[in-house]
PDB file of N, CA and C in Angstrom:
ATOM      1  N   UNK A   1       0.819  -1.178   0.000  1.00  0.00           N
ATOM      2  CA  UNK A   1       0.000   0.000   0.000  1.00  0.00           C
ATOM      3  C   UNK A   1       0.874   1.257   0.000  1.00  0.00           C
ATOM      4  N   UNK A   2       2.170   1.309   0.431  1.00  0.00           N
ATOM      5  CA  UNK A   2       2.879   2.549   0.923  1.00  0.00           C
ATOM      6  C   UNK A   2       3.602   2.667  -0.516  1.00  0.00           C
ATOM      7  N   UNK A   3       3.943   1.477  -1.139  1.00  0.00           N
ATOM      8  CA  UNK A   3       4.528   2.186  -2.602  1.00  0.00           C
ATOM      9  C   UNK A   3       3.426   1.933  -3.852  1.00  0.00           C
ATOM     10  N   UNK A   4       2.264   1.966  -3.907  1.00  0.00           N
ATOM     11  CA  UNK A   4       1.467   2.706  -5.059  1.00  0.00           C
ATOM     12  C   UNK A   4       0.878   3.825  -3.880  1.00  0.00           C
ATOM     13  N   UNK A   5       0.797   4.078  -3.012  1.00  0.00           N
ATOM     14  CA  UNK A   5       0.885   5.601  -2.026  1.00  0.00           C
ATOM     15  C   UNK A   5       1.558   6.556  -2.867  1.00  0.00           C
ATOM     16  N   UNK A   6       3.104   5.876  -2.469  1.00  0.00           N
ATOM     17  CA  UNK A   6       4.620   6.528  -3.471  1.00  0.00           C
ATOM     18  C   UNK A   6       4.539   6.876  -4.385  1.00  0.00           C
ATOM     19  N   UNK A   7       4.251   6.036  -5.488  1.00  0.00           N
ATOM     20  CA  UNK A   7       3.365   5.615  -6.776  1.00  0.00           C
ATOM     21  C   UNK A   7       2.849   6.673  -7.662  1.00  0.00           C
ATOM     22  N   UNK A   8       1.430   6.999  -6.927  1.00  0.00           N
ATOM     23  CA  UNK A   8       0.379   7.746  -7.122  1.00  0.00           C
ATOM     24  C   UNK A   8       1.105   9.095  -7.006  1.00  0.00           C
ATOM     25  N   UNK A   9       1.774   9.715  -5.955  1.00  0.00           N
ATOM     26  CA  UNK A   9       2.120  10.548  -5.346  1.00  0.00           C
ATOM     27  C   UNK A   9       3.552  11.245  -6.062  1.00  0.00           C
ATOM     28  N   UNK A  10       4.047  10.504  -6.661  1.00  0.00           N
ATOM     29  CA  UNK A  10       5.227  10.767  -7.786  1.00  0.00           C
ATOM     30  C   UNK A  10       4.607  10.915  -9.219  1.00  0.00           C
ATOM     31  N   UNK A  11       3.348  10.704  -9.415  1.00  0.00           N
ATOM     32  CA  UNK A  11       2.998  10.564 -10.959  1.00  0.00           C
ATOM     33  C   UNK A  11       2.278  11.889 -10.820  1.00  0.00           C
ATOM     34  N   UNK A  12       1.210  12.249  -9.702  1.00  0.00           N
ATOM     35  CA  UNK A  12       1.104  13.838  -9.687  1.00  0.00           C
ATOM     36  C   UNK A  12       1.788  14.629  -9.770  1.00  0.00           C
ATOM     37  N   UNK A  13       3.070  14.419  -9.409  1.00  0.00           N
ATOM     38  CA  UNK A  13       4.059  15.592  -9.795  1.00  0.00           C
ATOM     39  C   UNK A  13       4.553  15.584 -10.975  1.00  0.00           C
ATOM     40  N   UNK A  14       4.699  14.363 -11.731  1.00  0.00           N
ATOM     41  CA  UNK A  14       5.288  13.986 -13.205  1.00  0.00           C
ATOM     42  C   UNK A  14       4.283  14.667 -13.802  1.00  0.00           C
ATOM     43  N   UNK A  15       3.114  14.398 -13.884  1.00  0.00           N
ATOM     44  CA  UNK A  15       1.750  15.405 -14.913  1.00  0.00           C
ATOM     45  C   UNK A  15       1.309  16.459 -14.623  1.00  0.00           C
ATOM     46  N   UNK A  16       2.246  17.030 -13.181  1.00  0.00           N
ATOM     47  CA  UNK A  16       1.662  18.707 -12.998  1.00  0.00           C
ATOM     48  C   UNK A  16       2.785  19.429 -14.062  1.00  0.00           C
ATOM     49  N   UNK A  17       3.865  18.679 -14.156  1.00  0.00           N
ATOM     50  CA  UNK A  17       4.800  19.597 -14.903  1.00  0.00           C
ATOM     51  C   UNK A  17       4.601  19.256 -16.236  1.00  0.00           C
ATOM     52  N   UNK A  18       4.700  17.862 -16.733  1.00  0.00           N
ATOM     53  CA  UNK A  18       3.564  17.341 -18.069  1.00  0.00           C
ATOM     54  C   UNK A  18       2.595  18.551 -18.809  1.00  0.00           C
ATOM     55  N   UNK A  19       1.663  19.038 -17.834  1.00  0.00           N
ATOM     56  CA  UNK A  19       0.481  20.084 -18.814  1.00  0.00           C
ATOM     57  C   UNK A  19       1.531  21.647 -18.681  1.00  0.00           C
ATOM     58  N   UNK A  20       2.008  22.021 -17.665  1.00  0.00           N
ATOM     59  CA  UNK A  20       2.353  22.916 -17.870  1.00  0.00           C
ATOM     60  C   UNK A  20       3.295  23.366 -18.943  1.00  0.00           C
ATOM     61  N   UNK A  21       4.188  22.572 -19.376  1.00  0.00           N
ATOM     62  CA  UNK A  21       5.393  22.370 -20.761  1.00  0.00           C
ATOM     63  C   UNK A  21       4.685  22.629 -21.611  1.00  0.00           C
ATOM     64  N   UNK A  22       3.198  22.057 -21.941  1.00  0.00           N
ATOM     65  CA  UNK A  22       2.640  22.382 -23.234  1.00  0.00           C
ATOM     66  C   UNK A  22       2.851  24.026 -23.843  1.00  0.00           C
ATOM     67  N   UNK A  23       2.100  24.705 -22.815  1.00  0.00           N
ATOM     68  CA  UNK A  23       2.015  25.768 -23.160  1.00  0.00           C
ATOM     69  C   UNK A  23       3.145  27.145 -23.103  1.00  0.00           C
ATOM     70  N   UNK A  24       4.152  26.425 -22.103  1.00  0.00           N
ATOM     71  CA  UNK A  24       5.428  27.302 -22.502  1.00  0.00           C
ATOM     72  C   UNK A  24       6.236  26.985 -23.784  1.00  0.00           C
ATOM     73  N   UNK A  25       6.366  25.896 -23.896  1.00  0.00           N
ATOM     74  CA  UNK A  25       6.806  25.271 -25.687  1.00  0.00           C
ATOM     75  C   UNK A  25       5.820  26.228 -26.514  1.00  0.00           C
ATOM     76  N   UNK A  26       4.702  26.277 -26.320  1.00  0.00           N
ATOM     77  CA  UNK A  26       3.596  26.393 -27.773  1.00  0.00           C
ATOM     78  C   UNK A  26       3.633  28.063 -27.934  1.00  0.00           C
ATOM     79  N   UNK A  27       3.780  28.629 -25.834  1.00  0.00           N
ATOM     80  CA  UNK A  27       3.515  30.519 -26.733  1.00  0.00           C
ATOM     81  C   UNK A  27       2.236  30.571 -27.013  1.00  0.00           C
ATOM     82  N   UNK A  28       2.121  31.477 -28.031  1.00  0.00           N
ATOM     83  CA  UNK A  28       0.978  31.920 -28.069  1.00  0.00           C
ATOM     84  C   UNK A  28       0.118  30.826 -29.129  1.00  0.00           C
ATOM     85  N   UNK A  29       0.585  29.303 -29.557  1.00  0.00           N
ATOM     86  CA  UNK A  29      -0.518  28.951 -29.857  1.00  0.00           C
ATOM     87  C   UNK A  29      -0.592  27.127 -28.643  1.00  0.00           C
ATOM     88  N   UNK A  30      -0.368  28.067 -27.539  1.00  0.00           N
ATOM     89  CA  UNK A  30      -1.070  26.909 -26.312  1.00  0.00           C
ATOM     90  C   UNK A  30      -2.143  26.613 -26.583  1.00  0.00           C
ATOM     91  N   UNK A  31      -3.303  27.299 -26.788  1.00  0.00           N
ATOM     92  CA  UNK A  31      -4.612  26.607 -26.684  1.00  0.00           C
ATOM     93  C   UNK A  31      -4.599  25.641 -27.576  1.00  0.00           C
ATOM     94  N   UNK A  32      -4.232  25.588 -29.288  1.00  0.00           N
ATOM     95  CA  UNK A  32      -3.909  24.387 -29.887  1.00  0.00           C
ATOM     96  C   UNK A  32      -3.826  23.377 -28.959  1.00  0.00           C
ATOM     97  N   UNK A  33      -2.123  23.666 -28.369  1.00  0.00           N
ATOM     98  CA  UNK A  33      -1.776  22.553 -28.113  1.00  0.00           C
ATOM     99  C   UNK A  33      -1.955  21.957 -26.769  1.00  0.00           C
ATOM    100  N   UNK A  34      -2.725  22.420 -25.846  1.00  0.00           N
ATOM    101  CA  UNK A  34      -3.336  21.886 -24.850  1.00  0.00           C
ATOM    102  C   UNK A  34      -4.378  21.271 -25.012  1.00  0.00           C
ATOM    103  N   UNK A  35      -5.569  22.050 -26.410  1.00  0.00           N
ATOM    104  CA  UNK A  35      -6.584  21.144 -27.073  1.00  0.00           C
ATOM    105  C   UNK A  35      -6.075  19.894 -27.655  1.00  0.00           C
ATOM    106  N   UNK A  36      -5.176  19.266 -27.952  1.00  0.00           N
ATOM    107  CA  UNK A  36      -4.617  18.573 -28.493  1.00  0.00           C
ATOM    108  C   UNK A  36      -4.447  17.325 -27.751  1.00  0.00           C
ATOM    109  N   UNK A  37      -3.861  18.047 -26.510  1.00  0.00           N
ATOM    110  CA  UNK A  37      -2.940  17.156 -25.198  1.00  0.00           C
ATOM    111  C   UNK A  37      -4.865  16.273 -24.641  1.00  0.00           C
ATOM    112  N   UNK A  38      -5.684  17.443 -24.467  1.00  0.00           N
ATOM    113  CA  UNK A  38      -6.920  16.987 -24.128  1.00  0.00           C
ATOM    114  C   UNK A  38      -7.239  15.866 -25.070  1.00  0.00           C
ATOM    115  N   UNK A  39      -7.376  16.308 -26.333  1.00  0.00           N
ATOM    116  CA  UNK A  39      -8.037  14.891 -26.904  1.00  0.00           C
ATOM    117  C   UNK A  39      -7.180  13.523 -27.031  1.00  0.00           C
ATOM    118  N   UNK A  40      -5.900  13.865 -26.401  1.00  0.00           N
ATOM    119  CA  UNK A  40      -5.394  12.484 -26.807  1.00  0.00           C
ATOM    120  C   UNK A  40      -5.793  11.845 -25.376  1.00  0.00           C
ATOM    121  N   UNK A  41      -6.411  12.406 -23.958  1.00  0.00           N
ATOM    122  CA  UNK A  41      -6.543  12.145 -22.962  1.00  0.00           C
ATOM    123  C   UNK A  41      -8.060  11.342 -22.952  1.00  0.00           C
ATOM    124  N   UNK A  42      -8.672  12.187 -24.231  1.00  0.00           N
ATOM    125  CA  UNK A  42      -9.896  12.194 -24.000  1.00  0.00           C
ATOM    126  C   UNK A  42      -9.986  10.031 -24.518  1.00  0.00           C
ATOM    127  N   UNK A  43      -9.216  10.349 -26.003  1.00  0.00           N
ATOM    128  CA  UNK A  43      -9.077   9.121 -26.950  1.00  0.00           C
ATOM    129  C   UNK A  43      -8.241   7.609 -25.727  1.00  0.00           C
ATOM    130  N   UNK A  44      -7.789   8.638 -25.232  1.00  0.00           N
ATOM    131  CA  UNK A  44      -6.914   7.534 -23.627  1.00  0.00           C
ATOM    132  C   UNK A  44      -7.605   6.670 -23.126  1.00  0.00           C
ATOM    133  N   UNK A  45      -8.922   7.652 -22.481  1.00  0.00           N
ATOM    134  CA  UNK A  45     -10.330   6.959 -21.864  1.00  0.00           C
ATOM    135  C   UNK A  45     -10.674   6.288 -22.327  1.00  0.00           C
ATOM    136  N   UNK A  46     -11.143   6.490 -23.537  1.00  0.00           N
ATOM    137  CA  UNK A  46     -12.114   5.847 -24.412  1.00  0.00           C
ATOM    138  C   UNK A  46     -11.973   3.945 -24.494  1.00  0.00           C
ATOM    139  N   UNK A  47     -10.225   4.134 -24.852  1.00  0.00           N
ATOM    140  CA  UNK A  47      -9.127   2.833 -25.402  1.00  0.00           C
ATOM    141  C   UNK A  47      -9.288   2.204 -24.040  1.00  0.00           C
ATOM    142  N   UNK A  48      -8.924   2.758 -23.253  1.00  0.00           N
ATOM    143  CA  UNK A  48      -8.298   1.931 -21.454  1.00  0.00           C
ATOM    144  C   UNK A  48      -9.665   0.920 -21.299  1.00  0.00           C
ATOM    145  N   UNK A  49     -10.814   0.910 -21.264  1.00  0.00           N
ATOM    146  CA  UNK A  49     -11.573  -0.434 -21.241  1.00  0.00           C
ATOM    147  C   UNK A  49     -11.141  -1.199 -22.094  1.00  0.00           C
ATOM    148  N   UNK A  50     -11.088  -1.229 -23.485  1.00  0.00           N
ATOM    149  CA  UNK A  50     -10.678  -1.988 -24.212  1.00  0.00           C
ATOM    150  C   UNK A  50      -9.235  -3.153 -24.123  1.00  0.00           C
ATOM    151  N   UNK A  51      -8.309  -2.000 -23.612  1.00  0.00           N
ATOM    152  CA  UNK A  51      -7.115  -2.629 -23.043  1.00  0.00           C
ATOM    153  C   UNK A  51      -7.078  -3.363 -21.706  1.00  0.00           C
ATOM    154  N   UNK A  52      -7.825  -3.001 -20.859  1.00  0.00           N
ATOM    155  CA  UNK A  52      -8.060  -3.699 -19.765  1.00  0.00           C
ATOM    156  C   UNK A  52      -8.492  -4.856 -20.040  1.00  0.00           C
ATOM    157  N   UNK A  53      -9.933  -4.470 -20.946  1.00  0.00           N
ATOM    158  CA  UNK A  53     -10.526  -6.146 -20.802  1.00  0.00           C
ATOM    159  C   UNK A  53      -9.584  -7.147 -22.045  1.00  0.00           C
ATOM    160  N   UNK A  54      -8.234  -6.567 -22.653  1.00  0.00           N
ATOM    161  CA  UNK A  54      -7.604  -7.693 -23.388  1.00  0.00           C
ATOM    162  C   UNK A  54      -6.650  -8.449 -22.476  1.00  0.00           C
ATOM    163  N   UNK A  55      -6.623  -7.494 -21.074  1.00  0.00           N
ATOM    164  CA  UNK A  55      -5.553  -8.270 -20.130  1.00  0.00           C
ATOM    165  C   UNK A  55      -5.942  -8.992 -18.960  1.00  0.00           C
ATOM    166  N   UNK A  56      -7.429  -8.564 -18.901  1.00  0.00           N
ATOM    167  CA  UNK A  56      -7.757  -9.072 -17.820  1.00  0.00           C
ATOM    168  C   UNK A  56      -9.623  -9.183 -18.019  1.00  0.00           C
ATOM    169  N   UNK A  57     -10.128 -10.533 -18.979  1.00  0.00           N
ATOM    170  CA  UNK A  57     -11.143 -10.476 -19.394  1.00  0.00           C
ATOM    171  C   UNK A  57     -11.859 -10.656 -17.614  1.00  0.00           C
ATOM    172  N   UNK A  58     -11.211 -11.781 -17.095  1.00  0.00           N
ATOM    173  CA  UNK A  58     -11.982 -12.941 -16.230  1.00  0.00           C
ATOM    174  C   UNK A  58     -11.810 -11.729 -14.425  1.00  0.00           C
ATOM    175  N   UNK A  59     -10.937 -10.890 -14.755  1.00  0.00           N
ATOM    176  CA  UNK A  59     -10.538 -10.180 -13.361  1.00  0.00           C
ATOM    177  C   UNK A  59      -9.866 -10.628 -12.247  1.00  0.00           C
ATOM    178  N   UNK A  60      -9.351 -11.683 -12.687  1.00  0.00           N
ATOM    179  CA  UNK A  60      -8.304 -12.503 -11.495  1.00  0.00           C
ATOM    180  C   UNK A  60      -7.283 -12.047 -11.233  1.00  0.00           C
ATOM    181  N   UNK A  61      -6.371 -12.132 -10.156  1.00  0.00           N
ATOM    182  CA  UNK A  61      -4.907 -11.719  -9.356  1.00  0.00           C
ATOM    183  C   UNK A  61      -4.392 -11.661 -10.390  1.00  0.00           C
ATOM    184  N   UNK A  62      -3.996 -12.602 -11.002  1.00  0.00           N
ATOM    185  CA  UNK A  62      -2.942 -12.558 -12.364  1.00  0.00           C
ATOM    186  C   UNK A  62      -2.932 -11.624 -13.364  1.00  0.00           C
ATOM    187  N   UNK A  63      -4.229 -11.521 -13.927  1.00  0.00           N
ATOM    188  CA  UNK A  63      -4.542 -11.138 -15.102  1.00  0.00           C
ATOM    189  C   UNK A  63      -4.127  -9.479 -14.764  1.00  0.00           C
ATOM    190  N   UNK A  64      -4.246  -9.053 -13.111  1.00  0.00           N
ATOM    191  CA  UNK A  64      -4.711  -7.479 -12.680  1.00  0.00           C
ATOM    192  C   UNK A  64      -2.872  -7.068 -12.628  1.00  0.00           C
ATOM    193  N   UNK A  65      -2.104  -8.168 -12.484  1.00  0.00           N
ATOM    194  CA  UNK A  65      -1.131  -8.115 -12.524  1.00  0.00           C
ATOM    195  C   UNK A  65      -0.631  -7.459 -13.802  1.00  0.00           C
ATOM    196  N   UNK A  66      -0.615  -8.726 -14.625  1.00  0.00           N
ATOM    197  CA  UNK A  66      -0.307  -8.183 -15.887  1.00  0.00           C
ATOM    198  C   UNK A  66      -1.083  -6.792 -16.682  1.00  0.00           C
ATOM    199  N   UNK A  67      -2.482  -6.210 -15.767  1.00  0.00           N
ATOM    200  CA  UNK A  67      -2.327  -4.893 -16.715  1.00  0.00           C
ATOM    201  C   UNK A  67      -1.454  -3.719 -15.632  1.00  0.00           C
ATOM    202  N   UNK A  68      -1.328  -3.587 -13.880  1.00  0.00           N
ATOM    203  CA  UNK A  68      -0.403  -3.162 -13.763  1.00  0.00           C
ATOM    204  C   UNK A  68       1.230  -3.286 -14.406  1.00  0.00           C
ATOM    205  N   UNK A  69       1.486  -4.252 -14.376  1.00  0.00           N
ATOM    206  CA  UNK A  69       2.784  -4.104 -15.096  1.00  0.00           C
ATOM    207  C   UNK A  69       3.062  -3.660 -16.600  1.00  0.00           C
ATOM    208  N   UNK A  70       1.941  -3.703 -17.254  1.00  0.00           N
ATOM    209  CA  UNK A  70       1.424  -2.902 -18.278  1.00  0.00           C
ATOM    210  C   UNK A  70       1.469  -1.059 -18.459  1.00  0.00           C
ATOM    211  N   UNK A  71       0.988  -0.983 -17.148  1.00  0.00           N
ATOM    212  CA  UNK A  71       0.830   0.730 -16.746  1.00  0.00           C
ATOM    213  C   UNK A  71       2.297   1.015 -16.413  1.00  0.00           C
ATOM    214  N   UNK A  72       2.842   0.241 -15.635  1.00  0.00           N
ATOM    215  CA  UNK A  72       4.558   0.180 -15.731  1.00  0.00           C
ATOM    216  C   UNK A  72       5.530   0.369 -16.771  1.00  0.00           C
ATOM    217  N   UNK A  73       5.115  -0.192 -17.446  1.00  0.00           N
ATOM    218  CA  UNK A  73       5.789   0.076 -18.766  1.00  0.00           C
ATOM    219  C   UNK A  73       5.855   1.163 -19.961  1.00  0.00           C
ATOM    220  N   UNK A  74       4.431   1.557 -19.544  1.00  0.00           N
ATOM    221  CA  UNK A  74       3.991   2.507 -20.502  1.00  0.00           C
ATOM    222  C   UNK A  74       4.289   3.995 -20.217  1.00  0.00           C
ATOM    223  N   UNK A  75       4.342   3.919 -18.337  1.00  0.00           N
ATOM    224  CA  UNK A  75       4.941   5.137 -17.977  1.00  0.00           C
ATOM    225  C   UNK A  75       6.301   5.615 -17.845  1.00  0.00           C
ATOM    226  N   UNK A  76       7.455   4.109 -18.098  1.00  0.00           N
ATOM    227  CA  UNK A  76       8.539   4.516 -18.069  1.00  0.00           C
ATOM    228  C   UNK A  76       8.791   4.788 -19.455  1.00  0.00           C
ATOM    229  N   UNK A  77       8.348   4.088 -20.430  1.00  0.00           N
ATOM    230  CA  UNK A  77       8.417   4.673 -21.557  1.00  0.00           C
ATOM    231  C   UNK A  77       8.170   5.985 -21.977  1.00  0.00           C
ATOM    232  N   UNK A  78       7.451   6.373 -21.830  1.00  0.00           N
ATOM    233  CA  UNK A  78       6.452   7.357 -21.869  1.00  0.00           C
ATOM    234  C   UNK A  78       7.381   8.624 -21.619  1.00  0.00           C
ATOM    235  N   UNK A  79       7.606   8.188 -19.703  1.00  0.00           N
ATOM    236  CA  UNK A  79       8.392   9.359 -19.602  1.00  0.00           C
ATOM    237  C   UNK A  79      10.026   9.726 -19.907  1.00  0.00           C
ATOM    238  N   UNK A  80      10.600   8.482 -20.227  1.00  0.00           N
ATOM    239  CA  UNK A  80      11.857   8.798 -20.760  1.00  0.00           C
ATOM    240  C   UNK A  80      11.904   9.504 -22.164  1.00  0.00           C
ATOM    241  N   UNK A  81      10.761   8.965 -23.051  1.00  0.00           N
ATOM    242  CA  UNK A  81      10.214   9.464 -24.010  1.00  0.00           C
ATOM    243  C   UNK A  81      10.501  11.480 -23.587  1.00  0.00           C
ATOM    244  N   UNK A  82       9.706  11.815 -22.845  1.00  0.00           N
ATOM    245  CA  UNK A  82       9.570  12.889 -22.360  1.00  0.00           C
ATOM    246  C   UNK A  82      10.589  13.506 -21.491  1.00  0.00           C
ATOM    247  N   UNK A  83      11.399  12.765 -21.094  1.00  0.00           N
ATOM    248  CA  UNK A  83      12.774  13.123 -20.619  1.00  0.00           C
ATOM    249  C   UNK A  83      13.746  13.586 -21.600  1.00  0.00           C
ATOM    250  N   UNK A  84      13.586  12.738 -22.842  1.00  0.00           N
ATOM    251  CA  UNK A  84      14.545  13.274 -23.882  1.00  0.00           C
ATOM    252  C   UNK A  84      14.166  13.995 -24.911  1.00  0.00           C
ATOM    253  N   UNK A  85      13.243  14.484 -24.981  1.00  0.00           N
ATOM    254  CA  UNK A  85      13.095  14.922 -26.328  1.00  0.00           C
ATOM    255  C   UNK A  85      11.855  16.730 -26.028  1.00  0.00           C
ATOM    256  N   UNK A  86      11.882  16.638 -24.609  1.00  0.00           N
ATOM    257  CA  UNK A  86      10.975  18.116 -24.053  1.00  0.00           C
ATOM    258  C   UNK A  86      12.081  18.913 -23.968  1.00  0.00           C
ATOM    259  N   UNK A  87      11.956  20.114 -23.056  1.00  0.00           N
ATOM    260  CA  UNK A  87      12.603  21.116 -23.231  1.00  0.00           C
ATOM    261  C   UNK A  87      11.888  22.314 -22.640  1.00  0.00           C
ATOM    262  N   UNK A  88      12.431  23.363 -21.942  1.00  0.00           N
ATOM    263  CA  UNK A  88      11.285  24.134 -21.224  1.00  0.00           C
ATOM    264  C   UNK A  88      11.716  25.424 -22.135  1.00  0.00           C
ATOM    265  N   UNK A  89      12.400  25.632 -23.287  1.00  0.00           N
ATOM    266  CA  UNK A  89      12.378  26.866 -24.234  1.00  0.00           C
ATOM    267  C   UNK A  89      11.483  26.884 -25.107  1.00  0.00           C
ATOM    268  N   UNK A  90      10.625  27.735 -25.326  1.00  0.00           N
ATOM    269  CA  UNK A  90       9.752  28.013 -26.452  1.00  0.00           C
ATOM    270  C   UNK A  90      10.615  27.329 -27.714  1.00  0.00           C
ATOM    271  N   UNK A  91       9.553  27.024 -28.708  1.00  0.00           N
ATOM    272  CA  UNK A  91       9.580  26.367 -29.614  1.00  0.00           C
ATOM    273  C   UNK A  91       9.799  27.396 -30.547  1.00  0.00           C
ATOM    274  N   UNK A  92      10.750  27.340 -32.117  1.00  0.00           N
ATOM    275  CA  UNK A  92      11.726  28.031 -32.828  1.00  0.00           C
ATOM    276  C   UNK A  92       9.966  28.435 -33.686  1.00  0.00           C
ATOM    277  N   UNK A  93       9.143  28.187 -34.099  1.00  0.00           N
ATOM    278  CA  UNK A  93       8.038  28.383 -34.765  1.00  0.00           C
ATOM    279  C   UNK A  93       7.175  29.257 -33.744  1.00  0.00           C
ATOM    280  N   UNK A  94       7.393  29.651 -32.571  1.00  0.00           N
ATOM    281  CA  UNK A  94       6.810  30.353 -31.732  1.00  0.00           C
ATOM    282  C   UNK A  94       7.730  31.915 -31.741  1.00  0.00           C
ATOM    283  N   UNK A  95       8.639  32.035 -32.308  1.00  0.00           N
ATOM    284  CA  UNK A  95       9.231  33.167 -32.202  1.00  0.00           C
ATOM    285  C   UNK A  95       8.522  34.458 -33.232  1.00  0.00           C
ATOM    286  N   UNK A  96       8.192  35.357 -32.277  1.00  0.00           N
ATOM    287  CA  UNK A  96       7.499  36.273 -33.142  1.00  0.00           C
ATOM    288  C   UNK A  96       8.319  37.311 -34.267  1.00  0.00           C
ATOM    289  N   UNK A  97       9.693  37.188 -34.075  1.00  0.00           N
ATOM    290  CA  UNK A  97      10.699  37.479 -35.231  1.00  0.00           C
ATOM    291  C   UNK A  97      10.241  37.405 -36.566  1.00  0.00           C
ATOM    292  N   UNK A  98      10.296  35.986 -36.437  1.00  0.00           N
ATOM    293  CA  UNK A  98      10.208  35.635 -37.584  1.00  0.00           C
ATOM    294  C   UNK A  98       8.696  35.549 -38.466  1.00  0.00           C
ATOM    295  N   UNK A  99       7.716  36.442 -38.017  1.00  0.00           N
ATOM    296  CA  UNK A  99       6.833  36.268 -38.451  1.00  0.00           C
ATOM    297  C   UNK A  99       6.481  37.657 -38.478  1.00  0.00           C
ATOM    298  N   UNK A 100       7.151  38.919 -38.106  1.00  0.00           N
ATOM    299  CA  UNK A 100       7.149  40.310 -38.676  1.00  0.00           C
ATOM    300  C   UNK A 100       7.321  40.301 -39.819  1.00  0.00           C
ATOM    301  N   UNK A 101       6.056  41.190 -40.376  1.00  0.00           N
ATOM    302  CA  UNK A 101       6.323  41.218 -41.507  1.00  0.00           C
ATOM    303  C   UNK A 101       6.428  43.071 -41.829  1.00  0.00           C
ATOM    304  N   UNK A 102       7.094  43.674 -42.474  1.00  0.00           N
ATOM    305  CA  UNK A 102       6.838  45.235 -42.187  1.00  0.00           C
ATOM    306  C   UNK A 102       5.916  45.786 -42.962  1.00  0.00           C
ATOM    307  N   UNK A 103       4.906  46.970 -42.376  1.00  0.00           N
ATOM    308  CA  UNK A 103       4.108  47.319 -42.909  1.00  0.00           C
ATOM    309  C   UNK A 103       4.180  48.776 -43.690  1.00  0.00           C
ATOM    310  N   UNK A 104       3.831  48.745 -44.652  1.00  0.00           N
ATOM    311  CA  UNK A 104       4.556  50.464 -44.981  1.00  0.00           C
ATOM    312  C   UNK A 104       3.464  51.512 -43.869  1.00  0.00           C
ATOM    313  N   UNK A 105       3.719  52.847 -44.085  1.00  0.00           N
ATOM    314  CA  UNK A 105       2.791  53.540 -43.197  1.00  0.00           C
ATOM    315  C   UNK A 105       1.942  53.399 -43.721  1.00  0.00           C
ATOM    316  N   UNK A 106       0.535  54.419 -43.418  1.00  0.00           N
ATOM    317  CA  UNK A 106      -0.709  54.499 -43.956  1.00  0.00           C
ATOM    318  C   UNK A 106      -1.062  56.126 -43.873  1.00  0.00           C
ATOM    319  N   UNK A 107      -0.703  56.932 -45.460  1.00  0.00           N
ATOM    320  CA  UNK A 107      -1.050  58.421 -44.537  1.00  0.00           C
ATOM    321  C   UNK A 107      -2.424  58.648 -44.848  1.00  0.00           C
ATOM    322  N   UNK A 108      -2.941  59.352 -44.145  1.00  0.00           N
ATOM    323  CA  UNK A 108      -4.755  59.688 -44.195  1.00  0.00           C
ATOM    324  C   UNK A 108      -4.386  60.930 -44.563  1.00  0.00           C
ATOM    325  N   UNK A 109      -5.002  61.039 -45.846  1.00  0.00           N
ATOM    326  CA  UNK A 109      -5.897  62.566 -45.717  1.00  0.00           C
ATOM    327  C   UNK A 109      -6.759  63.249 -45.317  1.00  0.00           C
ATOM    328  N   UNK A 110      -6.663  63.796 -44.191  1.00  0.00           N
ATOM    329  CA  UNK A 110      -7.707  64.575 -43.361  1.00  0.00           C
ATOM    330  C   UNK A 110      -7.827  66.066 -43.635  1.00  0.00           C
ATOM    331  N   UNK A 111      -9.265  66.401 -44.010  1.00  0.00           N
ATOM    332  CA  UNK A 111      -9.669  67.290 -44.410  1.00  0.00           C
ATOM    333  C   UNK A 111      -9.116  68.406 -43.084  1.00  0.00           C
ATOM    334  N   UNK A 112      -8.564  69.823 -43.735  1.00  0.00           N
ATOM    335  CA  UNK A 112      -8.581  70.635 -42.490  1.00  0.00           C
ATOM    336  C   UNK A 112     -10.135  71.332 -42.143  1.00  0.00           C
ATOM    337  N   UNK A 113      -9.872  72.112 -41.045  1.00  0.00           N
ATOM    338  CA  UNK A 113     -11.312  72.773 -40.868  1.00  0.00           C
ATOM    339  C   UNK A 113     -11.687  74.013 -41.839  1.00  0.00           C
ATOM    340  N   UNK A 114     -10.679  74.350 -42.881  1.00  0.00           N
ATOM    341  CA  UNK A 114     -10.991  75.168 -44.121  1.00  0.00           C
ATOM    342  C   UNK A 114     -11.296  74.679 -45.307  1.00  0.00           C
ATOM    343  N   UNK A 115     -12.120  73.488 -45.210  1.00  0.00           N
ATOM    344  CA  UNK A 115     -12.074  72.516 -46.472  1.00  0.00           C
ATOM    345  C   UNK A 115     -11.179  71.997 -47.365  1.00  0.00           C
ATOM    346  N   UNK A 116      -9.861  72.237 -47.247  1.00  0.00           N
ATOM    347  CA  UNK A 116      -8.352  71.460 -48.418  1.00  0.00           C
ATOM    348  C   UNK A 116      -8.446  70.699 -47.003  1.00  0.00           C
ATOM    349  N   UNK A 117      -7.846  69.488 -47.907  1.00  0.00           N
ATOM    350  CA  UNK A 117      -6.768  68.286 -47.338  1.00  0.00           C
ATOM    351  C   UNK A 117      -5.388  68.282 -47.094  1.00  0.00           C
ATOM    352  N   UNK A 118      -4.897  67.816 -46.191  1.00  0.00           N
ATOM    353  CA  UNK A 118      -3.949  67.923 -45.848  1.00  0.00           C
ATOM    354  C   UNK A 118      -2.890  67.036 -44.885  1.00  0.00           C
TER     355      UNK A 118
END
């Protein structure tokens, strides 16, 4: 009980910093990519019965085994995955440099209060 306590209690901290990366990588197009992060969470749900009941139709000791050690695997993957390849600098497509574009001025002709423009 004291190490999925541990467990549980180490993986909240792994996915508080998880959502927050999204949106310092993305800048100003976070909402994309937090909409994004959502639906693959959403598509997560959906799958996890499916995967459960391929590991554990009958629900016995064994079977509950093999889909924990399943969740084991997927999170060390997962997060080494995410160990190597994140980064807490904005992303090179997020730089607003490179997406100035210059505008020439715009002069208005405004009538004076003696009727010519000027």
């Amino acid at each position: 009980m004291m190490c999925l306590g541990a467990a549980t209690g180490l993986l909240g901290v792994a996915t508080g910093g998880f959502f927050k990366n999204g949106p310092i990588i993305a800048k100003q197009y976070s909402q994309f990519v937090t909409g994004n992060v959502s639906l693959g969470l959403t598509i997560t749900m959906l799958i996890v019965p499916f995967i459960k009941n391929g590991f554990a139709p009958n629900d016995t000791a064994e079977e509950w085994k093999n889909v924990f050690w399943f969740i084991v695997a997927s999170l060390i993957l997962t997060n080494v995955f995410y160990i190597l390849f994140c980064s807490a600098k904005s992303a090179v497509w997020t730089n607003s440099e490179s997406q100035v574009v210059p505008v020439p001025p715009i002069l208005l002709a405004v009538p004076k209060l003696d009727g010519t423009s000027g």
